[in-house]
Protein backbone atom coordinates (compact mmCIF):
# COMPACT_ATOMS: atom_id res chain seq x y z
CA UNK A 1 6.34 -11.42 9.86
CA UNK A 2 6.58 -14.98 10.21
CA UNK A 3 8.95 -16.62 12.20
CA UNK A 4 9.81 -13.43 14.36
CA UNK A 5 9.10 -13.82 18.25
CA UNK A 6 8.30 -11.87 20.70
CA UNK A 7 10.19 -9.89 22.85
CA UNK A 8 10.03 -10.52 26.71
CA UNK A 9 9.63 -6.60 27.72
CA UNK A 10 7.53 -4.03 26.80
CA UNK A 11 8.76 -1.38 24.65
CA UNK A 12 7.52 1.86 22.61
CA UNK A 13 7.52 2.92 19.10
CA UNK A 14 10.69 4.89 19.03
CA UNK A 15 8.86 7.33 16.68
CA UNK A 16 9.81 11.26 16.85
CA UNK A 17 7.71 14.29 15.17
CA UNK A 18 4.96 13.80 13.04
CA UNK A 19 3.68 10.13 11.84
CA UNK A 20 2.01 10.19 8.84
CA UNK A 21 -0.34 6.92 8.27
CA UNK A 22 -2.66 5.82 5.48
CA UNK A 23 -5.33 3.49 5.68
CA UNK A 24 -6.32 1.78 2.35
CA UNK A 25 -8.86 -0.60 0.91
CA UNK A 26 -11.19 -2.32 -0.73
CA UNK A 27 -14.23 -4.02 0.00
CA UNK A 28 -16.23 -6.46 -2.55
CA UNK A 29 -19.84 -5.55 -2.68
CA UNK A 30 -21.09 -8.18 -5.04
CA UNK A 31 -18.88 -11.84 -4.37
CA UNK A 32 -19.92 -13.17 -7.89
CA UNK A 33 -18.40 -9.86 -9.95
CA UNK A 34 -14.70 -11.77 -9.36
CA UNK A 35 -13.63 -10.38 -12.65
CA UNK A 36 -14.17 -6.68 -11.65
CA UNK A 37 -12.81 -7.02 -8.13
CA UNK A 38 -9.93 -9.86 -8.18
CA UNK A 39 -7.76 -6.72 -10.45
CA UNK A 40 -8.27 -4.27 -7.37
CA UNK A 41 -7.84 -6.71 -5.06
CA UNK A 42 -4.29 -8.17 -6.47
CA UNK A 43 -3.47 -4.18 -7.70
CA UNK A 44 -2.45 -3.38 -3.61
CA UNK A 45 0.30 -6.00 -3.10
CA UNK A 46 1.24 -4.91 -6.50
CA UNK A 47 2.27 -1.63 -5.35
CA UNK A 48 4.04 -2.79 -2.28
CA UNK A 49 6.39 -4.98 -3.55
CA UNK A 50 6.84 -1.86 -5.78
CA UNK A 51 7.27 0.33 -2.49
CA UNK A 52 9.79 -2.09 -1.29
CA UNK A 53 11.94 -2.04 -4.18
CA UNK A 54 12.15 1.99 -3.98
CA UNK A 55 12.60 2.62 -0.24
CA UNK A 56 13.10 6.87 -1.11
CA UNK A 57 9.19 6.56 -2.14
CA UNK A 58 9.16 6.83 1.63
CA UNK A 59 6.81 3.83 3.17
CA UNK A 60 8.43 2.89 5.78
CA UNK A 61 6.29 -0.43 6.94
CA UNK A 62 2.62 -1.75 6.35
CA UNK A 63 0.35 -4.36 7.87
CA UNK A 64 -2.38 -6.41 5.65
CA UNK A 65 -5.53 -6.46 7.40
CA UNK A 66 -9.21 -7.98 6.72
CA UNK A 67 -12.02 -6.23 8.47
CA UNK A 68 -14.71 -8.49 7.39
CA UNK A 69 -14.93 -11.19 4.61
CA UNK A 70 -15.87 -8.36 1.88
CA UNK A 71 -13.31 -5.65 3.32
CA UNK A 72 -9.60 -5.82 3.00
CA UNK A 73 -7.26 -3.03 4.06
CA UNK A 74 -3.41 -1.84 4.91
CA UNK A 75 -2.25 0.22 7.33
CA UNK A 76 0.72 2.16 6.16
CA UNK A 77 3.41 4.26 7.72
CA UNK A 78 5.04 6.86 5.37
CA UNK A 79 8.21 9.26 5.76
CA UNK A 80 6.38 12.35 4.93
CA UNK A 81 2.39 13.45 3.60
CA UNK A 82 5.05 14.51 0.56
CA UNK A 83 6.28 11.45 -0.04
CA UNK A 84 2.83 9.66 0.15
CA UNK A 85 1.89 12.50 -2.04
CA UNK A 86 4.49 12.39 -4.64
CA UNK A 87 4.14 8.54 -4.75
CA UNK A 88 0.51 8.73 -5.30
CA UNK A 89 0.73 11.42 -8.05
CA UNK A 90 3.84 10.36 -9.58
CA UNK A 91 3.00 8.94 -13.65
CA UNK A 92 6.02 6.07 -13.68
CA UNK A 93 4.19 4.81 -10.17
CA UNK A 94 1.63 1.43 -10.61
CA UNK A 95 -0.54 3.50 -8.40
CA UNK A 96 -1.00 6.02 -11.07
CA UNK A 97 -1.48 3.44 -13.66
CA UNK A 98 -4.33 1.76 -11.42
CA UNK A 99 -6.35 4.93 -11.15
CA UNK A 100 -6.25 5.73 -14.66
CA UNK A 101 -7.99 2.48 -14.78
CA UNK A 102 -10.36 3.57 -12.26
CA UNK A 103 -11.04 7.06 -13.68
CA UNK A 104 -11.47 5.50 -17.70
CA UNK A 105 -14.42 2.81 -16.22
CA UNK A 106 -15.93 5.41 -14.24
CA UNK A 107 -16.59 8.45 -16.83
CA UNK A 108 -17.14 5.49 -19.25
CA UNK A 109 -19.84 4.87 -17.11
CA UNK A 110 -18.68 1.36 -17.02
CA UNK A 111 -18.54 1.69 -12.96
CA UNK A 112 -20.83 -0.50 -11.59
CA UNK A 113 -20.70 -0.79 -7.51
CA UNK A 114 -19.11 -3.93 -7.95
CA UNK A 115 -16.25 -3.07 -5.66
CA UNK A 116 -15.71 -0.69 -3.19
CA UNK A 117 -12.60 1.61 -2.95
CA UNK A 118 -11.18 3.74 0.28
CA UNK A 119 -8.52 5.70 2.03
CA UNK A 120 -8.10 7.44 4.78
CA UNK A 121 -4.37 9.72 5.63
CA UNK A 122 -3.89 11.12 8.50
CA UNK A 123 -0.61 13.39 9.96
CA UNK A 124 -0.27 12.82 13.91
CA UNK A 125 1.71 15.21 15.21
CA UNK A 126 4.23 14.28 18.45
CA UNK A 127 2.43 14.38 21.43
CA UNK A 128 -0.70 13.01 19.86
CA UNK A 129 0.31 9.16 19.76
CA UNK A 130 1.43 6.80 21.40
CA UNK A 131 2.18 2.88 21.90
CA UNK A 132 3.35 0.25 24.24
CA UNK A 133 3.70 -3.47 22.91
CA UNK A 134 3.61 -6.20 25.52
CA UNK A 135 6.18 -9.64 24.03
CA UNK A 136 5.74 -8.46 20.67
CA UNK A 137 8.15 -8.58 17.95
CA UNK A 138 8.23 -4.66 15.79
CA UNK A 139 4.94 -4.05 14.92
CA UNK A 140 3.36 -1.27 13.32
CA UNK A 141 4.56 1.84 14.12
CA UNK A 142 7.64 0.18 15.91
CA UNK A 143 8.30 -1.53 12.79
CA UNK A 144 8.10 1.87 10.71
CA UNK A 145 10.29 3.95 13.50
CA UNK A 146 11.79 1.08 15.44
CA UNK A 147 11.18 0.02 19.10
CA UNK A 148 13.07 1.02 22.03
CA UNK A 149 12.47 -0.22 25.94
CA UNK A 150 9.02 1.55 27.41
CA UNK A 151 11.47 3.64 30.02
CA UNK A 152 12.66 5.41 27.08
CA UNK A 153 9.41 7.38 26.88
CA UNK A 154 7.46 6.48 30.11
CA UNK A 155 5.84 3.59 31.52
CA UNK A 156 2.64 5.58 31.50
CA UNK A 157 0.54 6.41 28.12
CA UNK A 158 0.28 10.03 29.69
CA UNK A 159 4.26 10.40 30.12
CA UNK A 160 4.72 8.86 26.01
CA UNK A 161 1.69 11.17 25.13
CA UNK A 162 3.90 13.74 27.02
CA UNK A 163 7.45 12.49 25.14
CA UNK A 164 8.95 15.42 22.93
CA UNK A 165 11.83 15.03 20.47
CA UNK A 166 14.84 17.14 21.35
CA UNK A 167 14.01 18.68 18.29
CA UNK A 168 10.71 20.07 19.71
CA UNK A 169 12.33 20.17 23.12
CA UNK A 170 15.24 23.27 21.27
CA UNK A 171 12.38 24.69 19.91
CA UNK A 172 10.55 25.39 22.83
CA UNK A 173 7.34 23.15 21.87
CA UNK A 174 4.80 22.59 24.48
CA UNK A 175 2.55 19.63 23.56
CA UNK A 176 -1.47 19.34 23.83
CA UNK A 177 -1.56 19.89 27.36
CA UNK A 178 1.40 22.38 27.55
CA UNK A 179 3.77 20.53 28.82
């Protein structure tokens, strides 16, 4: 966000169990179709400011990206694949509302390649991520989880690949590698 600074240590995402993270976008395959892919294009920040004004949808943080001039995207950190679920399924959502867009043009047959549309979710169990952020303000997962001081989970990525809640730690949990 603007007008945040950096922090003068490194730190860790102070994330525990499973992360769940989407990956969204668009991309524009034909420039000059502006009417069919401006809608898509403003229909994302749309839905975030509607995310924001319902925190118990459950995303907890997302970061705007462009991959190219044609390809747009977010990275998003949810609560729970059943929140992200629920949210995306739910009929009083602007998600929902979009689709049925979507859907109508495309057994219409009214789809016409103009613009591109992707996701991606993923669940990351612990012990299969990891971070370390160098002077940086929250970012990314440490702005979905919050950041604590790199000691906190090991200096090395192997010892914060190696980092177990002490909720997995009661329940006996080895990670990857066993540990």
């Amino acid at each position: 966000m603007p007008g945040r600074t950096g922090t003068a240590a490194r730190t860790t995402a102070d994330a525990e169990g499973d992360v769940v993270v989407l990956l969204i976008g668009m991309r524009i395959n034909r420039f000059w179709a502006v009417h069919h892919w401006l809608p898509v294009f403003l229909a994302m920040p749309r839905m975030l400011r509607e995310l924001a004004r319902q925190p118990e949808r459950g995303l907890l943080e997302h970061v705007l990206l462009m991959a190219s001039p044609r390809t747009y995207y977010v990275v998003q950190y949810w609560e729970s694949k059943e929140k992200l679920y629920a949210y995306a399924h739910s009929p009083d959502a602007f998600h929902h509302r979009a689709w049925a867009v979507v859907n109508r043009k495309e057994r219409a047959g009214k789809v016409r390649g103009h613009v591109g549309l992707w996701h991606e979710a993923y669940v990351v169990p612990e012990g299969s991520y990891e971070s370390i952020y160098a002077d940086m303000p929250p970012f990314g997962l440490a702005a979905a989880h919050g950041q604590v001081p790199i000691e906190r989970r090991g200096r090395r990525a192997k010892d914060r690949f190696a980092y177990r809640s002490q909720e997995k730690a009661a329940a006996g949990e080895a990670g990857p590698e066993g540990t």
